[in-house]
Protein backbone atom coordinates (compact mmCIF):
# COMPACT_ATOMS: atom_id res chain seq x y z
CA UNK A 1 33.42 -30.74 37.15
CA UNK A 2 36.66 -31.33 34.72
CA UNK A 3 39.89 -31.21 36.32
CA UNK A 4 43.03 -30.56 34.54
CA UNK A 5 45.86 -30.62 36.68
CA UNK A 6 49.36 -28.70 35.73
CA UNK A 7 52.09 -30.69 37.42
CA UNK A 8 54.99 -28.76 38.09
CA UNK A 9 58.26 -30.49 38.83
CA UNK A 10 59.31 -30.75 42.48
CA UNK A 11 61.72 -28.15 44.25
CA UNK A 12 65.09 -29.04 45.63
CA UNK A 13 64.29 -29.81 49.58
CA UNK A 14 61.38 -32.09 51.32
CA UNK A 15 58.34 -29.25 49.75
CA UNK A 16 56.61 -30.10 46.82
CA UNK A 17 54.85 -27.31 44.71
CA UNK A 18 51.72 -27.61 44.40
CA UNK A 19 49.69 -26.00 41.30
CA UNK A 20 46.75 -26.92 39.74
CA UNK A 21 44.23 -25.61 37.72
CA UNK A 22 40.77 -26.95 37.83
CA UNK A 23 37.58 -25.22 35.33
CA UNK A 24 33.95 -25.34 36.33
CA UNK A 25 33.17 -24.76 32.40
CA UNK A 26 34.39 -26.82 29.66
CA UNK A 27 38.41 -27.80 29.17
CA UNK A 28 37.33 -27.32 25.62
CA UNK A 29 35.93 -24.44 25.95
CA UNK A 30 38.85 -22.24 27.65
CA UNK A 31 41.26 -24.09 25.21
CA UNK A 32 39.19 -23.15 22.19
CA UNK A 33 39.32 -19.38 23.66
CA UNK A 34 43.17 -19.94 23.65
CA UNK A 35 43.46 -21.29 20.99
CA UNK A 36 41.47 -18.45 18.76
CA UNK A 37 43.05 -15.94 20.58
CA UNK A 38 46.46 -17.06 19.40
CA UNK A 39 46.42 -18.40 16.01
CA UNK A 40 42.80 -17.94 15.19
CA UNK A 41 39.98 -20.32 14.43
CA UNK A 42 39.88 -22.56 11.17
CA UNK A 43 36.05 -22.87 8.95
CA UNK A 44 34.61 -26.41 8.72
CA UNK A 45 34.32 -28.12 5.49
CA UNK A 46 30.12 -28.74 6.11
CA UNK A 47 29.21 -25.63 7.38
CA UNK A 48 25.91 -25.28 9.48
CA UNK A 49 22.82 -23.79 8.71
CA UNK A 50 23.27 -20.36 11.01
CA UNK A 51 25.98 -19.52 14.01
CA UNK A 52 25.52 -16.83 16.71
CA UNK A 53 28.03 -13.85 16.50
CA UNK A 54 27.99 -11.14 18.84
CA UNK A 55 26.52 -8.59 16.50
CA UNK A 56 23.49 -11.27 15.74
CA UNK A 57 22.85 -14.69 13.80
CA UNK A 58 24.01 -15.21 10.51
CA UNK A 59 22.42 -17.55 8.04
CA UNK A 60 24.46 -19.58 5.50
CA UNK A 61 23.80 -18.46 1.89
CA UNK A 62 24.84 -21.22 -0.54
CA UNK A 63 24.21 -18.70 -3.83
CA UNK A 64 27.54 -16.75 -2.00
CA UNK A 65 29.17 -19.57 0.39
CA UNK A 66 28.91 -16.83 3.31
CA UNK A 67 27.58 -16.29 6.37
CA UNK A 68 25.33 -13.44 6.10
CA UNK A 69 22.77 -11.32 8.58
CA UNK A 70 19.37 -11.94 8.19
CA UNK A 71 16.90 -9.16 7.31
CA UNK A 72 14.65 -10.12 9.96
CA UNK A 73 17.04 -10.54 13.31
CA UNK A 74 15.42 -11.80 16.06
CA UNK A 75 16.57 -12.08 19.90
CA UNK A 76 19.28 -9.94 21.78
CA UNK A 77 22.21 -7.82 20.01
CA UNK A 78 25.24 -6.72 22.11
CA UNK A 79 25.21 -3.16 22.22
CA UNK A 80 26.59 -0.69 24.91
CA UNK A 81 25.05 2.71 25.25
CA UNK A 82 27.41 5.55 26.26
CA UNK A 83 26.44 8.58 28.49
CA UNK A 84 27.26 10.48 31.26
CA UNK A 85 27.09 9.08 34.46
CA UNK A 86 25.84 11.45 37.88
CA UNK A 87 27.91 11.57 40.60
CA UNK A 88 26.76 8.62 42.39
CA UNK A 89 28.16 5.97 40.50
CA UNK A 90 31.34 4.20 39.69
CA UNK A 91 33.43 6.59 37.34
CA UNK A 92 34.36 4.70 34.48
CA UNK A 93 37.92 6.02 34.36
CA UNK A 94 39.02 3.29 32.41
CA UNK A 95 36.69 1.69 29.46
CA UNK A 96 35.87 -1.63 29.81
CA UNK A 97 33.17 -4.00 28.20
CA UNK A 98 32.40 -6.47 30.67
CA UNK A 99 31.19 -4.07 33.28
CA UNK A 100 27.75 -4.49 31.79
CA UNK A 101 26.08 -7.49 32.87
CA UNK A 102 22.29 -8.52 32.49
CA UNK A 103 19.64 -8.48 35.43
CA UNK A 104 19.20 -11.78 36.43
CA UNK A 105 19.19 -12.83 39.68
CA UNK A 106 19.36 -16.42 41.79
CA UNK A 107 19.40 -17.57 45.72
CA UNK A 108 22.64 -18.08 47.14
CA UNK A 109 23.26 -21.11 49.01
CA UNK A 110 26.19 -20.79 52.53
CA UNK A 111 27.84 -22.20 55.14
CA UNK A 112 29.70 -20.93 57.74
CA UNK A 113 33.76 -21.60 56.81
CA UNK A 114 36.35 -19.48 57.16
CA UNK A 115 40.03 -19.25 57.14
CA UNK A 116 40.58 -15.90 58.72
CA UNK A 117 44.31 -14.96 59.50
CA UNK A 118 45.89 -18.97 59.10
CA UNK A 119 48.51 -20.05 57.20
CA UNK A 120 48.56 -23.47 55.09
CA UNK A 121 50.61 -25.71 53.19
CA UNK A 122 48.83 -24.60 49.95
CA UNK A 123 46.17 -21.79 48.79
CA UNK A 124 43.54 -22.10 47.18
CA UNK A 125 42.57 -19.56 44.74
CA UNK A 126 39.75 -18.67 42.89
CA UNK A 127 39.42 -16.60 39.52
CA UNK A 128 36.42 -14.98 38.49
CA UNK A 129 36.52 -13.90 35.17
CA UNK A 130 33.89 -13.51 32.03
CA UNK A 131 35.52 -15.50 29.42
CA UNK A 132 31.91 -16.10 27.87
CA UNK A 133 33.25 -19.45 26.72
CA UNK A 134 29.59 -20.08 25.59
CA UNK A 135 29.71 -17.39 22.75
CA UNK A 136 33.28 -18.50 21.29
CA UNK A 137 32.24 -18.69 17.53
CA UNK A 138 34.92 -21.02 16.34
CA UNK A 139 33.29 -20.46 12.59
CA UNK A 140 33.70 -17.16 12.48
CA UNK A 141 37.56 -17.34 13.92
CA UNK A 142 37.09 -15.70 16.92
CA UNK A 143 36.00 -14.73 20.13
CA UNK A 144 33.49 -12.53 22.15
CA UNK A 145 34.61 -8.92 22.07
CA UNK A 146 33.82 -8.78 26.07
CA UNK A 147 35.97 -11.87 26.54
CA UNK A 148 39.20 -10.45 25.19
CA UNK A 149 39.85 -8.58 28.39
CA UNK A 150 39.38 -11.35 30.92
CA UNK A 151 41.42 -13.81 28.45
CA UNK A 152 44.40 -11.72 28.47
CA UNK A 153 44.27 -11.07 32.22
CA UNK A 154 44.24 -14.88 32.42
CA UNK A 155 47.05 -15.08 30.35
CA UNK A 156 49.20 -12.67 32.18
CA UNK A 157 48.04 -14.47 35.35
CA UNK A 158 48.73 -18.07 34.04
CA UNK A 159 52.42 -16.82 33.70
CA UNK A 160 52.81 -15.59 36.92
CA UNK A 161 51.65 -18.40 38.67
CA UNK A 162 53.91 -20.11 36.88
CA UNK A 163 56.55 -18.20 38.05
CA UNK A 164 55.49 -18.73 41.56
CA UNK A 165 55.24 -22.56 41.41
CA UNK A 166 59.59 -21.97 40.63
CA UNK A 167 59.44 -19.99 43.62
CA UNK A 168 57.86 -22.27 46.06
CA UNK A 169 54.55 -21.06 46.02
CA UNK A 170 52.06 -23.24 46.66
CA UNK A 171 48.50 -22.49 44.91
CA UNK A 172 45.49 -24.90 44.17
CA UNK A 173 43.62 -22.16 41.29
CA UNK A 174 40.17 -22.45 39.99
CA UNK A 175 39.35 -20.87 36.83
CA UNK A 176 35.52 -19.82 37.01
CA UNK A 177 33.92 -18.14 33.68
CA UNK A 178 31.07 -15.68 34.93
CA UNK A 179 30.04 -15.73 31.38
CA UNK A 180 28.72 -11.62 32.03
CA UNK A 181 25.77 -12.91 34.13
CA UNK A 182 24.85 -12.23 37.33
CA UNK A 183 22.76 -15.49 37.87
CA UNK A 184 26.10 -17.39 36.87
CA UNK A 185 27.78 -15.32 38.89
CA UNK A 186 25.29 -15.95 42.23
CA UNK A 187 25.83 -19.86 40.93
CA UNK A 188 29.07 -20.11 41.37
CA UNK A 189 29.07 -18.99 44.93
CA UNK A 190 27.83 -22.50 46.02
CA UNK A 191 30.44 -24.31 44.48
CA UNK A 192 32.32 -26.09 46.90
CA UNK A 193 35.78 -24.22 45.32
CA UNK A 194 34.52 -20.72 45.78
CA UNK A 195 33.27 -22.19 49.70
CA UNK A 196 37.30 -23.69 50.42
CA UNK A 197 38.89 -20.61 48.87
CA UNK A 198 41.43 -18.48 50.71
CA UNK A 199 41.24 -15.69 48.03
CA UNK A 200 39.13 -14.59 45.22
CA UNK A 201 40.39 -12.55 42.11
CA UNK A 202 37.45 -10.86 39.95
CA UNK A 203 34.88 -10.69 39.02
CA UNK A 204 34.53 -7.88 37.03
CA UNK A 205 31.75 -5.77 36.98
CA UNK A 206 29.63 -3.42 39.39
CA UNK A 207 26.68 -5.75 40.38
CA UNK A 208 28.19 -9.33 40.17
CA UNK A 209 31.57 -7.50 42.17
CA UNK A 210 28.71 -6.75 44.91
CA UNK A 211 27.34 -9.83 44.76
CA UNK A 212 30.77 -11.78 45.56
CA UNK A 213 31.67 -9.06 48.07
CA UNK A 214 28.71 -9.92 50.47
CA UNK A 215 29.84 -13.19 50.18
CA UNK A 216 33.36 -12.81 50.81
CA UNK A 217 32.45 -10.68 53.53
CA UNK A 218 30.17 -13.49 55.55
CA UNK A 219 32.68 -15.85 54.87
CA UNK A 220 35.75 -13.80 56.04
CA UNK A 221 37.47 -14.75 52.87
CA UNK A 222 40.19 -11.88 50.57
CA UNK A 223 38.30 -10.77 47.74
CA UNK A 224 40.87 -9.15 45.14
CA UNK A 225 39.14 -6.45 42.77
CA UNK A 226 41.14 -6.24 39.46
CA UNK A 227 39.29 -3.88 37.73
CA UNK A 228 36.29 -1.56 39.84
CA UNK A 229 37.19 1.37 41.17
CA UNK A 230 33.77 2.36 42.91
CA UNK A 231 33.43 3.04 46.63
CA UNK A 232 30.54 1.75 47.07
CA UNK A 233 30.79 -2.20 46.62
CA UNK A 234 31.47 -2.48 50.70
CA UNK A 235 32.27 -1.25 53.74
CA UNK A 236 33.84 -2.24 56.97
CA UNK A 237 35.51 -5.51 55.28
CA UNK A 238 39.19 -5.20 55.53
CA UNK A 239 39.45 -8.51 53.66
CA UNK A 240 38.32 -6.64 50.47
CA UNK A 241 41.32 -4.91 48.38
CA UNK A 242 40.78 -2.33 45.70
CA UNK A 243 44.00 -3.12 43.38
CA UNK A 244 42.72 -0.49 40.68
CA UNK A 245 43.29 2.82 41.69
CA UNK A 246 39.93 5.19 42.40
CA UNK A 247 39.07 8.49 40.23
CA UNK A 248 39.72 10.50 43.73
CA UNK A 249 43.17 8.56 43.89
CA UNK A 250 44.14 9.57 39.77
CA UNK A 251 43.00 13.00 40.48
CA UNK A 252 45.23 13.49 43.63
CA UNK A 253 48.24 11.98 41.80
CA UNK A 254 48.01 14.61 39.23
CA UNK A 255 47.85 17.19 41.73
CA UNK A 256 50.63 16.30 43.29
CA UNK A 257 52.78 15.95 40.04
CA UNK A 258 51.59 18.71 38.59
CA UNK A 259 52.35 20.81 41.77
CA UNK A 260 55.58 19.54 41.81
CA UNK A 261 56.71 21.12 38.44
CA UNK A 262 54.56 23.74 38.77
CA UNK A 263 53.06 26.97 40.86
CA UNK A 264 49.85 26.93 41.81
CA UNK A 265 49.29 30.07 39.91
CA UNK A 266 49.88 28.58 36.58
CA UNK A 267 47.44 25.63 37.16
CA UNK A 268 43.76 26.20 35.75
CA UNK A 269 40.99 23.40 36.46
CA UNK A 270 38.71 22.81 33.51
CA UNK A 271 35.59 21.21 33.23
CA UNK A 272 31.99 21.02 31.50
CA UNK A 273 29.33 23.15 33.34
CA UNK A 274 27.59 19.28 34.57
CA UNK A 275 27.91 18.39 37.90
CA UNK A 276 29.19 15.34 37.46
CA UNK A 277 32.21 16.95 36.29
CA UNK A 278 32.44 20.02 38.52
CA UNK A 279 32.29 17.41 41.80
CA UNK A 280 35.58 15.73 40.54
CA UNK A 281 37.27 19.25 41.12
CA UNK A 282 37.06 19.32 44.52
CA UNK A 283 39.55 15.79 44.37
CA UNK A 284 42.14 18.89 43.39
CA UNK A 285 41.55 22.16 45.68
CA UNK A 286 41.71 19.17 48.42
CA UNK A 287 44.76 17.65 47.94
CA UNK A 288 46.06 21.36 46.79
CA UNK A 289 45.24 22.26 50.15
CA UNK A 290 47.18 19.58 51.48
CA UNK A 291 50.17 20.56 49.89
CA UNK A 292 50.08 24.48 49.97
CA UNK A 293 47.72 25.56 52.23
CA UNK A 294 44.88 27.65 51.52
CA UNK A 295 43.41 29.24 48.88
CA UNK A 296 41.81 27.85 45.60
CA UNK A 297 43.10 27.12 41.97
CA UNK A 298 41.36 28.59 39.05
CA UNK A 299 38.65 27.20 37.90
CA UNK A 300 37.53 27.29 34.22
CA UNK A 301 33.93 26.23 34.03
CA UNK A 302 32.84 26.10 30.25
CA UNK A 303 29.26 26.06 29.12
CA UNK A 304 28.01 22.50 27.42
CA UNK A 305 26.97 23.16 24.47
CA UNK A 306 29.86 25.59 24.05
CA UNK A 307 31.90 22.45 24.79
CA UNK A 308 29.50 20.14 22.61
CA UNK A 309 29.21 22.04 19.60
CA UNK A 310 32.99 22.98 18.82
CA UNK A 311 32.02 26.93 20.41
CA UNK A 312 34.80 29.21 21.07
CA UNK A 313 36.42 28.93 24.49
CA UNK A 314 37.97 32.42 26.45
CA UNK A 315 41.29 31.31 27.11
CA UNK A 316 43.62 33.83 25.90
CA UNK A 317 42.78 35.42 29.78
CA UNK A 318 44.97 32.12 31.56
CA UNK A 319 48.11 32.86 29.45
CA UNK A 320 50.64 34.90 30.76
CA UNK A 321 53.93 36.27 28.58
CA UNK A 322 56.74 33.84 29.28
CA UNK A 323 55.22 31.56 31.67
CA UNK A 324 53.52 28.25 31.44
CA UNK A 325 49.80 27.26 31.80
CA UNK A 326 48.72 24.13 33.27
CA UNK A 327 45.66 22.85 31.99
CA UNK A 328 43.87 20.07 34.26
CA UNK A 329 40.84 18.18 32.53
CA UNK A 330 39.02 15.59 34.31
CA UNK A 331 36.79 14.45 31.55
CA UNK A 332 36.74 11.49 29.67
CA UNK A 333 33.27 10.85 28.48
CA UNK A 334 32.98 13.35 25.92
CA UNK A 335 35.75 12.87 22.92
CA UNK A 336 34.54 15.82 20.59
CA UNK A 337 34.89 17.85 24.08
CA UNK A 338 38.85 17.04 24.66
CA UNK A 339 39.29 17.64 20.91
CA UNK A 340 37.91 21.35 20.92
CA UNK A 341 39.36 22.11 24.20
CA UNK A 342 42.89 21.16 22.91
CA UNK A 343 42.76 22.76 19.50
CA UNK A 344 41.58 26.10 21.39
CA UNK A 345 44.62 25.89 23.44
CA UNK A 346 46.67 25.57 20.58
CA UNK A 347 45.16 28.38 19.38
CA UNK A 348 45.54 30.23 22.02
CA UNK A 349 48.78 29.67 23.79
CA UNK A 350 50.47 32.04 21.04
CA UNK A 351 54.28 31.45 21.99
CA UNK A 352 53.88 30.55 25.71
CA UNK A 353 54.12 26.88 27.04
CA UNK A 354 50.97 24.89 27.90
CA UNK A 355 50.90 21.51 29.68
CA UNK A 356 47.47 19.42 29.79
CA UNK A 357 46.61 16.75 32.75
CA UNK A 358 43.74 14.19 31.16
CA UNK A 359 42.28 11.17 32.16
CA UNK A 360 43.20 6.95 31.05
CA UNK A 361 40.65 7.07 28.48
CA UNK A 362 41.81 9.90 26.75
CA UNK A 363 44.81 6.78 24.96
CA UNK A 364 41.61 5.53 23.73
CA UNK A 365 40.74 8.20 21.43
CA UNK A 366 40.78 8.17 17.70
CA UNK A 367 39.96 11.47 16.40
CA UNK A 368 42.42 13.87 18.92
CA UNK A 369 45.64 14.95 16.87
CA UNK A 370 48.66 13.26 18.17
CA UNK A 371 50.21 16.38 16.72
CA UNK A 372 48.13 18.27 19.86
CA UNK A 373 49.42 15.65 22.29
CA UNK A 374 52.86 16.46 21.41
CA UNK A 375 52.74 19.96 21.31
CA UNK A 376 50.67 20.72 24.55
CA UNK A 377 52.49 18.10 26.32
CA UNK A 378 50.00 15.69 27.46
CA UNK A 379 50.23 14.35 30.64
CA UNK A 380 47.90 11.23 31.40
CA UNK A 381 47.37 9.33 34.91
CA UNK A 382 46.60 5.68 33.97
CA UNK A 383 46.61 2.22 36.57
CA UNK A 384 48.97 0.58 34.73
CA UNK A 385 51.68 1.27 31.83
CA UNK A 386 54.75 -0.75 30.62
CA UNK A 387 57.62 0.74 29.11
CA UNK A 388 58.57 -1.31 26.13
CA UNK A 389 61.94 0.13 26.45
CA UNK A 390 62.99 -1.49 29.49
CA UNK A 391 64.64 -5.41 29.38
CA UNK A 392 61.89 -6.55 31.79
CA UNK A 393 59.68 -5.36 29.45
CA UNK A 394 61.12 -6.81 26.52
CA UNK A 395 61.76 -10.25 28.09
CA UNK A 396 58.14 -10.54 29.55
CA UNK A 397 57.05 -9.78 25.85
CA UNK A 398 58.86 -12.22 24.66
CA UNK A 399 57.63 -15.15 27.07
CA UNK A 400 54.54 -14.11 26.48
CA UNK A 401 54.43 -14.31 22.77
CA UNK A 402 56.85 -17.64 22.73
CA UNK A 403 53.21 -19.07 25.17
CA UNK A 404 50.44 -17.45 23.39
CA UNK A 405 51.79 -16.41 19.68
CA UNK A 406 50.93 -13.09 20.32
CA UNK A 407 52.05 -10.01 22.02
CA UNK A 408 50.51 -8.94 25.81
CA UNK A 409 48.38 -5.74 26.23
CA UNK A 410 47.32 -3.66 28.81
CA UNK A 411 45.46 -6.72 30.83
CA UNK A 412 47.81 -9.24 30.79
CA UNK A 413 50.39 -7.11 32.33
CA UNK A 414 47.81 -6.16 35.06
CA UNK A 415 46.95 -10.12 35.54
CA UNK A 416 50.72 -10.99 36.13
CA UNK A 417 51.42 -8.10 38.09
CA UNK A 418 48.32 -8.75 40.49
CA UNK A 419 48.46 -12.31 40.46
CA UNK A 420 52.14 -12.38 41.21
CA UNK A 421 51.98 -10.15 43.92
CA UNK A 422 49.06 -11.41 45.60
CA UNK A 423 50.56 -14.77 45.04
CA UNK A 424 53.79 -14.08 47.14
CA UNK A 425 51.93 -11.91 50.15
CA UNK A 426 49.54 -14.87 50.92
CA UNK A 427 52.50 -17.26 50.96
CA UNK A 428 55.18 -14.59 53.16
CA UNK A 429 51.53 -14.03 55.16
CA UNK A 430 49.30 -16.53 55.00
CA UNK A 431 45.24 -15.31 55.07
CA UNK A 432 45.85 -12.33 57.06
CA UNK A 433 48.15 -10.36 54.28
CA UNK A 434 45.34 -7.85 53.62
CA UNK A 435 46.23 -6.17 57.21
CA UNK A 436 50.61 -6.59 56.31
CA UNK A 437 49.55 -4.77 52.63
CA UNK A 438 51.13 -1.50 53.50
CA UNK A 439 54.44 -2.40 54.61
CA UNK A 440 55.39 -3.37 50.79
CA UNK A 441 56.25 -1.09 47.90
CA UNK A 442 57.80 -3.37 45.18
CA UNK A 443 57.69 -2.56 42.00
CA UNK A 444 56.44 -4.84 39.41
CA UNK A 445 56.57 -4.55 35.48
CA UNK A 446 53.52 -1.94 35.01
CA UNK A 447 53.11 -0.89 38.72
CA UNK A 448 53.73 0.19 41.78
CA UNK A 449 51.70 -0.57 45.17
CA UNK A 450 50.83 1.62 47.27
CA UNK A 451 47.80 0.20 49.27
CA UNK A 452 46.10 2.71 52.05
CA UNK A 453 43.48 1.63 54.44
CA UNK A 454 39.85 3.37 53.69
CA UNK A 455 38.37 4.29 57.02
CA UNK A 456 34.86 5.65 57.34
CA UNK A 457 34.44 9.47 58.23
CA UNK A 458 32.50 8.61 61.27
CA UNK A 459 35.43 6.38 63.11
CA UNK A 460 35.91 7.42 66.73
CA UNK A 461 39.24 5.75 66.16
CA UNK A 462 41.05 6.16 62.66
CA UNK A 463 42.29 2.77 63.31
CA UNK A 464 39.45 0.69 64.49
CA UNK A 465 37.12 0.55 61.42
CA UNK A 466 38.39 -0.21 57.88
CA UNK A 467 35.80 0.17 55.17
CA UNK A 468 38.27 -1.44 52.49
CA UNK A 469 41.74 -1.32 51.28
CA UNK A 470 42.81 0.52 48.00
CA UNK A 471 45.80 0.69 45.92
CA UNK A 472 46.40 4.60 45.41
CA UNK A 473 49.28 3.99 43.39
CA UNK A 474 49.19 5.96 40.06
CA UNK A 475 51.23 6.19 37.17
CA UNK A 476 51.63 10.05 35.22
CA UNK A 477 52.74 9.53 31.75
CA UNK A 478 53.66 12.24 28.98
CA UNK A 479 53.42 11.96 25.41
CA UNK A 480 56.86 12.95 24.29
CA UNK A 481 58.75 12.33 20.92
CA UNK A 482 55.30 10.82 19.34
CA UNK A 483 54.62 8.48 22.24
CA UNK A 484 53.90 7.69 26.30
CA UNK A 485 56.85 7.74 28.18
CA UNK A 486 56.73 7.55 32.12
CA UNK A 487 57.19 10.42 34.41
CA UNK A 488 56.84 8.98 37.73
């Protein structure tokens, strides 16, 4: 193992900060990623005979002085295969790349340490991330499209421990590249720094997230999920916290906005005739029912190939003269879908006022008019947003690009946020924060937190079991005046 320490300066007072970074995978490696992500990679003068990019190997051609594909590739190609997903599984609300890992699998190697509910002169924290260090291609000038995510989390993260170091904080943080494999991942749980650490960030993905839980869990050590939102990764472990907000949680924060500015008779559920879909409706009538009472909301069930194949949709029936329509579309796996539905309503609406709920991924989507967003006044639930508008904002952007020469996205917010909170409750609460998590609502620069206990359906007492903590906090943004602006 490398070490690379990151010596802070000592605080006024007899207490030293303590803050160190230490990488079980090369110094050179995570610099490199750095490094590329920043200012980009350089070409060497001798180049090789082929390099390994993550669409397949390339072979030099001297007749061109490029790297080219082969027309023959051998071995693996990154690809990721999109479909829908039954009801059973973890709802991708939010795209990500590194969720798919490989299949591999190694034996896991224990003991029997833990630090339950004690406090300590310093932390030690461990972050699981898939840089994929291995696959940087510094010929090509870049990096792994799967790492880009994790990196920029770090980078976020890296500045907020920063920040806590000023504060007083003291944290000893490993750096651990999963490199997307679940054999790495199972790996790393013998190392002696995943063994002595009071809390784990990452990793991210479904399997190697279920992997770490179990051990987290036997070891009675805070395992911090950045990114899954499944239900299904534990149970009775209060130690495990949920910072990403569930699809049940997003759909019950629209509800309640959209109740708030609304009557329940304007509001229309819409959805694909696939059960996958029509289960997410019940997230609504539920938390309708909280609210007002009895009785259902309309429910607009369309037929999929209708949906599929650009058909006509009945919806001159849900507009009324003068009033407004609420349109709420849990969907997000199906672009061409969202794009009929909201050039129907367009159609449709005549002079009355429509208003459309959708899902995080819908900000991904390239071929949707912005002109429709405006008009129908999208309205979007999404983890995390920053409003480049406000000075925090604006200063954080600027630290961040005066560190990294370039500007922070969506992740690195969500790594300083989490890191920085995380970082201050295990220092005001030492290893038993998890159970303290609901007494604090700060807000931070592209978040709230609003962390609930999850307590199984068959608990005598509501109190005595916890299945796992989750941060139900949700932001609602609308597109207004050509771009996302907060609501909430």
């Amino acid at each position: 193992m490398i070490s690379a320490p990151n010596h802070q300066q000592q605080l006024s007072g007899n207490k030293k900060s303590i803050f160190s970074f230490y990488t079980i995978f090369s110094v050179a490696a995570i610099f490199v990623i750095v490094l590329l992500a920043s200012c980009g990679g350089g070409r060497t003068k001798t180049p090789t005979g082929e390099i390994v990019t993550p669409q397949g190997t390339k072979v030099y051609n001297p007749n061109t002085g490029k790297y080219e594909f082969e027309t023959d590739v051998s071995g693996k190609v990154d690809t990721v295969q999109w479909s829908d997903a039954d009801s059973s599984v973890n709802d991708p609300i939010e795209s990500d790349p590194s969720q798919y890992m490989g299949d591999e699998e190694t034996p896991i190697e224990t003991n029997e340490t833990s630090n339950e509910g004690s406090t300590f002169g310093t932390y030690n924290v461990a972050m699981m991330m898939p840089f994929n260090a291995h696959k940087t291609n510094t010929l090509e000038g870049g990096i792994h499209k799967n790492s880009k995510s994790a990196l920029a989390f770090y980078e976020g993260a890296k500045l907020a421990f920063d920040k806590l170091s000023a504060e007083g904080v003291n944290l000893s943080v490993t750096v651990m590249d999963t490199k997307r494999s679940e054999s790495e991942t199972l790996g790393l749980l013998s190392r002696t720094e995943l063994m002595n650490a009071h809390m784990i960030i990452g990793p991210y993905g479904t399997k190697p997230l279920t992997q770490v839980a179990e051990f987290a869990k036997r070891e009675k050590k805070i395992l911090i999920s950045p990114t899954n939102t499944s239900k299904y990764i534990t149970k009775e472990d209060p130690n495990y916290v949920q910072a990403n907000p569930s699809l049940q949680s997003h759909c019950e924060a629209i509800m309640r906005h959209a109740l708030k500015y609304n009557e329940e008779t304007e509001i229309v559920l819409v959805c694909r005739d696939k059960d996958v879909e029509k289960v997410r409706l019940e997230f609504f009538q539920n938390e309708k029912m909280k609210i007002k009472g009895e009785g259902r909301l309309t429910e607009y069930i369309i037929d999929a190939e209708t949906a599929q194949q650009y058909g006509e949709m009945d919806l001159l029936p849900y507009f009324k003269e003068g009033k407004t329509t609420v349109f709420i579309v849990p969907s997000y796996s199906n672009e061409k879908f969202i794009s009929n539905f909201m050039r129907q309503v367009a159609i449709s609406k005549g002079p009355n006022e429509a208003v459309i709920y959708g899902m995080p991924r819908w900000m991904e989507y390239k071929t949707v008019s912005f002109d429709y967003f405006e008009n129908l006044n999208l309205h979007l639930s999404v983890a995390n947003f920053a409003d480049k508008n406000e000075s925090e904002i604006k200063d954080f952007r600027r630290m961040f690009f005066e560190k990294y020469g370039t500007l922070p996205t969506d992740n690195a917010y969500k790594g300083y946020d989490l890191a920085l909170f995380f970082g201050r409750q295990i220092h005001k609460h030492g290893t038993g924060f998890p159970m303290q998590l609901d007494l604090e609502d700060n807000s931070y620069l592209s978040t709230k937190f609003d962390f609930q206990n999850n307590i199984p359906l068959d608990a005598d007492d509501r109190l005595d079991k916890i299945n796992y903590i989750e941060n139900k906090y949700v932001n609602i943004i609308k597109f207004e005046n050509y771009q996302f602006q907060l609501t909430n």
